[in-house]
C-alpha atoms as a PDB file:
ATOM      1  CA  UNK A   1     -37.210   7.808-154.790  1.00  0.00           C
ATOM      2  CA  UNK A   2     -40.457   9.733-153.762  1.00  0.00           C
ATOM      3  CA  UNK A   3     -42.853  10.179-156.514  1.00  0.00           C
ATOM      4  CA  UNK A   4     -43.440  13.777-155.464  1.00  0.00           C
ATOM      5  CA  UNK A   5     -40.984  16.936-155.257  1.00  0.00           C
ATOM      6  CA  UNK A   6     -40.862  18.665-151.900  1.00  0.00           C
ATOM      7  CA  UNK A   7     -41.433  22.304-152.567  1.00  0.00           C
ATOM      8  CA  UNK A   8     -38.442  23.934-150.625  1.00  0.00           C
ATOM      9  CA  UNK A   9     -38.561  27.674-148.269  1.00  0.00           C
ATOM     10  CA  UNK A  10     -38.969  30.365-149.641  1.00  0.00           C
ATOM     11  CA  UNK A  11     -41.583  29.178-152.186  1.00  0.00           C
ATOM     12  CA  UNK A  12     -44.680  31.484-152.488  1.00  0.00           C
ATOM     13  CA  UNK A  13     -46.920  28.289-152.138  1.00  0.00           C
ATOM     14  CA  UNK A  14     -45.700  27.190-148.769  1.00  0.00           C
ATOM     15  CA  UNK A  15     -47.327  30.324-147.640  1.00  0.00           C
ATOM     16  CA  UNK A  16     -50.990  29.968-149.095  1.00  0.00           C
ATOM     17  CA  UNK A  17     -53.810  28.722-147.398  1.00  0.00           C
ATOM     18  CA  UNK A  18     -55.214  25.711-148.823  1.00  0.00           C
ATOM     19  CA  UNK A  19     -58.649  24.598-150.373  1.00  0.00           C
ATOM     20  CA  UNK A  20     -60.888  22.035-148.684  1.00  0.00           C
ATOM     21  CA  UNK A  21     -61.485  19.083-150.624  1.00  0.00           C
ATOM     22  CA  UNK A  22     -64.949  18.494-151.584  1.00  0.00           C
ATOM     23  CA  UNK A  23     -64.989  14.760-152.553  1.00  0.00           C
ATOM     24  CA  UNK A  24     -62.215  11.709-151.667  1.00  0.00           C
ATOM     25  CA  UNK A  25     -62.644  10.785-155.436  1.00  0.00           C
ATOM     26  CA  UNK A  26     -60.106   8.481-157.307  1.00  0.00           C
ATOM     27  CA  UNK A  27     -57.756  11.533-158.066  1.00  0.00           C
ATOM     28  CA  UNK A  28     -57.490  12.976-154.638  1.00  0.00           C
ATOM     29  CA  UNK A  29     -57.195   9.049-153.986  1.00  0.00           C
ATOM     30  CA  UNK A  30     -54.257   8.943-156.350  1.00  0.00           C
ATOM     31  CA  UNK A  31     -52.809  11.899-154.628  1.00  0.00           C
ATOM     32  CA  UNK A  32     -52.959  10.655-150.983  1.00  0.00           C
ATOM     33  CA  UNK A  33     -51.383   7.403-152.500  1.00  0.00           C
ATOM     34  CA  UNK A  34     -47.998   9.693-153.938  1.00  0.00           C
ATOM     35  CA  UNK A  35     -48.418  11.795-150.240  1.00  0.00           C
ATOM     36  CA  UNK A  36     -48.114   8.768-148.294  1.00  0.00           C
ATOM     37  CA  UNK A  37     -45.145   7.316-150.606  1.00  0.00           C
ATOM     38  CA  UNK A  38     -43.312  10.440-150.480  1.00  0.00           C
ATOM     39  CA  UNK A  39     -43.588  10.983-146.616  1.00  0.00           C
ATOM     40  CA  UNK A  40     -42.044   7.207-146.878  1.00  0.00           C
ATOM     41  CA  UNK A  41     -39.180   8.020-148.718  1.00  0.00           C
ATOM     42  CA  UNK A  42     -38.170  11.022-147.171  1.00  0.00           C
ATOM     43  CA  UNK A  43     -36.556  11.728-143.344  1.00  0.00           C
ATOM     44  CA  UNK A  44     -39.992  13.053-141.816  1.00  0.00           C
ATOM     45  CA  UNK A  45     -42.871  11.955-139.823  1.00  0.00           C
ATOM     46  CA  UNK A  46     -45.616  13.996-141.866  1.00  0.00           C
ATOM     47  CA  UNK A  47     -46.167  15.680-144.681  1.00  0.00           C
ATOM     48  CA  UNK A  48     -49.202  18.447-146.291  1.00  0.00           C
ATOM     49  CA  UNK A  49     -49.958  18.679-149.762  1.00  0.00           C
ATOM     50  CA  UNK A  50     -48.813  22.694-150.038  1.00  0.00           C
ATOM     51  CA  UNK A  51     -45.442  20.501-149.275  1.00  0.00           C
ATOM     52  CA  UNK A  52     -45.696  19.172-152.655  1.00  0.00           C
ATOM     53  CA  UNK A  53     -47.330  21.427-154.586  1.00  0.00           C
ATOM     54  CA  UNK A  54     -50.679  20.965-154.070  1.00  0.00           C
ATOM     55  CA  UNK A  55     -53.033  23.396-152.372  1.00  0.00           C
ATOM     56  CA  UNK A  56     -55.206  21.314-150.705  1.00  0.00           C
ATOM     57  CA  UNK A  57     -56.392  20.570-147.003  1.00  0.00           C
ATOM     58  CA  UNK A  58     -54.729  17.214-146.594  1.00  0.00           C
ATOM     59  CA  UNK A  59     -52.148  16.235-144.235  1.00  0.00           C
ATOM     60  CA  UNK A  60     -50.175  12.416-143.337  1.00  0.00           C
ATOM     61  CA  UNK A  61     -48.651  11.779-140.418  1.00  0.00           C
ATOM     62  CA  UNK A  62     -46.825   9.009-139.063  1.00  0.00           C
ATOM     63  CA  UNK A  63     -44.856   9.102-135.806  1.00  0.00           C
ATOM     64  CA  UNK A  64     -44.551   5.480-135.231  1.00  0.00           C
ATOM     65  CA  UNK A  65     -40.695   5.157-136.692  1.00  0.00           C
ATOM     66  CA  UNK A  66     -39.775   7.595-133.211  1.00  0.00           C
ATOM     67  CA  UNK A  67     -42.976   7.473-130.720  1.00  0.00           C
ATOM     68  CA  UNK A  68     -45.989   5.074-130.339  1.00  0.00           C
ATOM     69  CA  UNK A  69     -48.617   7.078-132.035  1.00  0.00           C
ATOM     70  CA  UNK A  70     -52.007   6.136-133.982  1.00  0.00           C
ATOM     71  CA  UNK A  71     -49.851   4.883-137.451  1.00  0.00           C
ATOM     72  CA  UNK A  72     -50.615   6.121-140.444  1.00  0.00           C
ATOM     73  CA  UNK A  73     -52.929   8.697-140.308  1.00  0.00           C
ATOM     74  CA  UNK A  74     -54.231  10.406-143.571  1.00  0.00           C
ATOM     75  CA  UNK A  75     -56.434  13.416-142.805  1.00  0.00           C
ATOM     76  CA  UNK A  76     -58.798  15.522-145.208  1.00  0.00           C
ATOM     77  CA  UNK A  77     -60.080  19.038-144.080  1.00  0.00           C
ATOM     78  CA  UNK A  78     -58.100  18.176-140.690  1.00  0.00           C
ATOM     79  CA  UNK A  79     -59.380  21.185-137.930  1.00  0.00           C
ATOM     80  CA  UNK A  80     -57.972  21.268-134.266  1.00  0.00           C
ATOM     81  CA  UNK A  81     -61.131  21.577-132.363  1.00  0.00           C
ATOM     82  CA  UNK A  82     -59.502  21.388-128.976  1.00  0.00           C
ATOM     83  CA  UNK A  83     -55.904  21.815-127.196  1.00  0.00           C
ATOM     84  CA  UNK A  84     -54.417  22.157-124.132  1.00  0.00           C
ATOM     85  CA  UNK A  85     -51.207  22.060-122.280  1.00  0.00           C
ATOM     86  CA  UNK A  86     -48.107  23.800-123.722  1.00  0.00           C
ATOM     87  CA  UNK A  87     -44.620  22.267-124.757  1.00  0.00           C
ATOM     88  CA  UNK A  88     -41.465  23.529-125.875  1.00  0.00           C
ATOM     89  CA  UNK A  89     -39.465  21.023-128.467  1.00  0.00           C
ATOM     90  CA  UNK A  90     -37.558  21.099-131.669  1.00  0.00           C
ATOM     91  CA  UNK A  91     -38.981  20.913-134.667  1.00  0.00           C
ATOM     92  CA  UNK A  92     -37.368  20.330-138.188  1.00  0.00           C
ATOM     93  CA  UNK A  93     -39.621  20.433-141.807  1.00  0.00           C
ATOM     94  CA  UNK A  94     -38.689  18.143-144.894  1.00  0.00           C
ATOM     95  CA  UNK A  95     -39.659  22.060-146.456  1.00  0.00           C
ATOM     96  CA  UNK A  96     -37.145  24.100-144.710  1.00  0.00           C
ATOM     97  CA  UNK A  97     -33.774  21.592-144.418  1.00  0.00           C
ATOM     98  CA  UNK A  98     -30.961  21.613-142.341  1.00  0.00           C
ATOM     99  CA  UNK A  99     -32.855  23.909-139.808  1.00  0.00           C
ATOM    100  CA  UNK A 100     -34.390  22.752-136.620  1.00  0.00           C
ATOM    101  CA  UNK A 101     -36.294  24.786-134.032  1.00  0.00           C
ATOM    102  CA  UNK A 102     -37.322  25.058-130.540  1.00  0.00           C
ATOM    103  CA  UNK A 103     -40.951  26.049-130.721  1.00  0.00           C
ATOM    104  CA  UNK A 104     -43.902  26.381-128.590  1.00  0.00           C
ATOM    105  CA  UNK A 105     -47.458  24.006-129.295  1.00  0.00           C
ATOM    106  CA  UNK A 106     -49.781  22.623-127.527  1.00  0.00           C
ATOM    107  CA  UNK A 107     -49.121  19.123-125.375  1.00  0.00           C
ATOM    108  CA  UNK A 108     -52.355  17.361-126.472  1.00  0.00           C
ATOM    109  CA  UNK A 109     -55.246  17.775-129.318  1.00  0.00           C
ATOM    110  CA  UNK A 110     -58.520  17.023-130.761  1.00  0.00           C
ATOM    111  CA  UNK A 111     -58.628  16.638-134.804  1.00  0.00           C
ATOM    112  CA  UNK A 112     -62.035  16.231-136.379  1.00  0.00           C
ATOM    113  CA  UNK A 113     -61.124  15.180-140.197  1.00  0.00           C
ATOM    114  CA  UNK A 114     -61.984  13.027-142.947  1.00  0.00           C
ATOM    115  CA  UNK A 115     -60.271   9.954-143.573  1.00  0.00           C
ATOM    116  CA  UNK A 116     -59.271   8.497-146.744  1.00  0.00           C
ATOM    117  CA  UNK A 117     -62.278   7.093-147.545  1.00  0.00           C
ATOM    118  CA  UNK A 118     -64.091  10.186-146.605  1.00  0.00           C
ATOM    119  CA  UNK A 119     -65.427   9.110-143.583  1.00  0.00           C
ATOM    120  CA  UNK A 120     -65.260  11.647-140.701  1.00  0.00           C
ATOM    121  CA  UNK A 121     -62.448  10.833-137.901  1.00  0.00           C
ATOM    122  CA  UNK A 122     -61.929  12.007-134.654  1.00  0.00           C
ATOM    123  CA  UNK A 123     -57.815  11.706-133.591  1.00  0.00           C
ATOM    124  CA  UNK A 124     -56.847  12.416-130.193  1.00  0.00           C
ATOM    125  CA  UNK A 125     -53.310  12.915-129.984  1.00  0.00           C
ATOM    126  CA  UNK A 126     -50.708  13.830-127.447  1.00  0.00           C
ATOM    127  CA  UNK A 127     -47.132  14.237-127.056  1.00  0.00           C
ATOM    128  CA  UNK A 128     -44.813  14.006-130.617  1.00  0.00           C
ATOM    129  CA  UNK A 129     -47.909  13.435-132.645  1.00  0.00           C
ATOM    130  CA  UNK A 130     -49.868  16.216-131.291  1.00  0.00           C
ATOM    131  CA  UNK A 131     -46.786  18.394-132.340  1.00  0.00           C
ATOM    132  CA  UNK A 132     -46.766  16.924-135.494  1.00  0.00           C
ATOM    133  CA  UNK A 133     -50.475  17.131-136.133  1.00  0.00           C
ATOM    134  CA  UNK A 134     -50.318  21.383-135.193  1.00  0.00           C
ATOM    135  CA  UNK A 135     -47.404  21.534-137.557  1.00  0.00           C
ATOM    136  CA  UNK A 136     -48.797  19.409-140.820  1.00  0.00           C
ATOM    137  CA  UNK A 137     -52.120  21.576-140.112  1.00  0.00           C
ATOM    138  CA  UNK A 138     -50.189  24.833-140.238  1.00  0.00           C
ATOM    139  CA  UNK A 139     -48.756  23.795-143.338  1.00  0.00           C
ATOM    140  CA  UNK A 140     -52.319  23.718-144.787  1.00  0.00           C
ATOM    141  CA  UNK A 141     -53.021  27.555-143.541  1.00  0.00           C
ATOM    142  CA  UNK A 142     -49.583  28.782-145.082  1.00  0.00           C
ATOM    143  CA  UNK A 143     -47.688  29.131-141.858  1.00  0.00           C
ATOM    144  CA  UNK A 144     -44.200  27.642-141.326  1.00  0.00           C
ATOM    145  CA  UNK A 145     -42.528  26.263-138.359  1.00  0.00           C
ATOM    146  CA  UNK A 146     -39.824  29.835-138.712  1.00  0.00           C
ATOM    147  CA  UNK A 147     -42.713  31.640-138.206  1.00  0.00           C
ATOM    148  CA  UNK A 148     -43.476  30.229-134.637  1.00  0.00           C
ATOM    149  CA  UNK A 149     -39.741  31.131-133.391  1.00  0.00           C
ATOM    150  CA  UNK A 150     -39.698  33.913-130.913  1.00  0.00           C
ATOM    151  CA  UNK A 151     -35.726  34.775-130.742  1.00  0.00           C
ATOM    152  CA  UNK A 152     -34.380  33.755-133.860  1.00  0.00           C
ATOM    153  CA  UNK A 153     -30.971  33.746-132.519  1.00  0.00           C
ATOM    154  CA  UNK A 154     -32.052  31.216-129.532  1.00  0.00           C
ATOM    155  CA  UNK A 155     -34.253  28.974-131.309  1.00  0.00           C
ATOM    156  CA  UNK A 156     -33.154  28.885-134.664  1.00  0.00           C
ATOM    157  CA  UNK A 157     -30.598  25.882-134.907  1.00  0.00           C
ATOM    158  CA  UNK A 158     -28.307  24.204-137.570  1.00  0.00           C
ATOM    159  CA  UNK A 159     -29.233  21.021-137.976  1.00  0.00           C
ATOM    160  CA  UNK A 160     -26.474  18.618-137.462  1.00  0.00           C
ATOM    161  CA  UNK A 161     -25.546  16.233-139.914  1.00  0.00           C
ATOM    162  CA  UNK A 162     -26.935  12.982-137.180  1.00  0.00           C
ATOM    163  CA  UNK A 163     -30.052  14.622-136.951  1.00  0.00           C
ATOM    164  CA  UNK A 164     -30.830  14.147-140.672  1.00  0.00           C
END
């Protein structure tokens, strides 16, 4: 079982912007621990702390168990600081279930961050991790995956119970 409780839509905190952390000390250490375990235990490739609870700029992403990607990658204060390309694909959210959506990003980016030990990182990421780099950051600025959808009744999809 995770150690952490997804926050489900429509909580108020899902749509708050986030505080930067300040310093990787041994309790935002203990947090990224519980982040990582419950992005583990649950269905998803990533996860942001506003998904649990917590408002603060730090995302985890792993898109290894469906595309090659970097691994694990725990990010602190992550900013896209350059894009390009544009892609159309579905997207579901462990904060939003049994919903998926087609929805426009970008087909490649550039994340500057800090990584767990507070060291800055540079991630260059394309393809299904770029997609679900854009959408963990979003997370951290209050903005769901719902609002990126364009025609509700087109892109707004049922998930099916395989897709789970």
């Amino acid at each position: 079982m995770p150690p952490l409780k997804i926050v489900k839509y429509p909580n108020k905190t899902l749509q708050e912007r986030s505080e930067g952390v300040v310093e990787v000390d041994a309790e935002v250490s203990l947090f990224i621990d519980d982040l990582v375990e419950t992005m583990r235990g649950s269905t998803g490739v990533g996860i942001a702390a506003p998904q649990v609870g917590r408002l603060l700029r730090i995302i985890v992403v792993d898109v290894t168990p469906k595309n090659p990607g970097h691994g694990e990658l725990v990010l602190i204060n992550p900013k896209i600081t350059a894009q390009s390309g544009k892609r159309k694909g579905r997207e579901g959210c462990l904060s939003v279930p049994g919903f998926i959506a087609n929805i426009k990003r970008s087909r490649k980016v550039t994340v500057s961050a800090l990584d767990r030990d507070g060291e800055a990182v540079e991630i260059e990421a394309s393809g299904f991790e770029a997609v679900a780099l854009q959408h963990e950051i979003d997370h951290l600025d209050g903005i769901l995956f719902l609002d990126h959808i364009t025609d509700m009744k087109r892109d707004l999809l049922k998930r099916k119970p395989e897709e789970d």
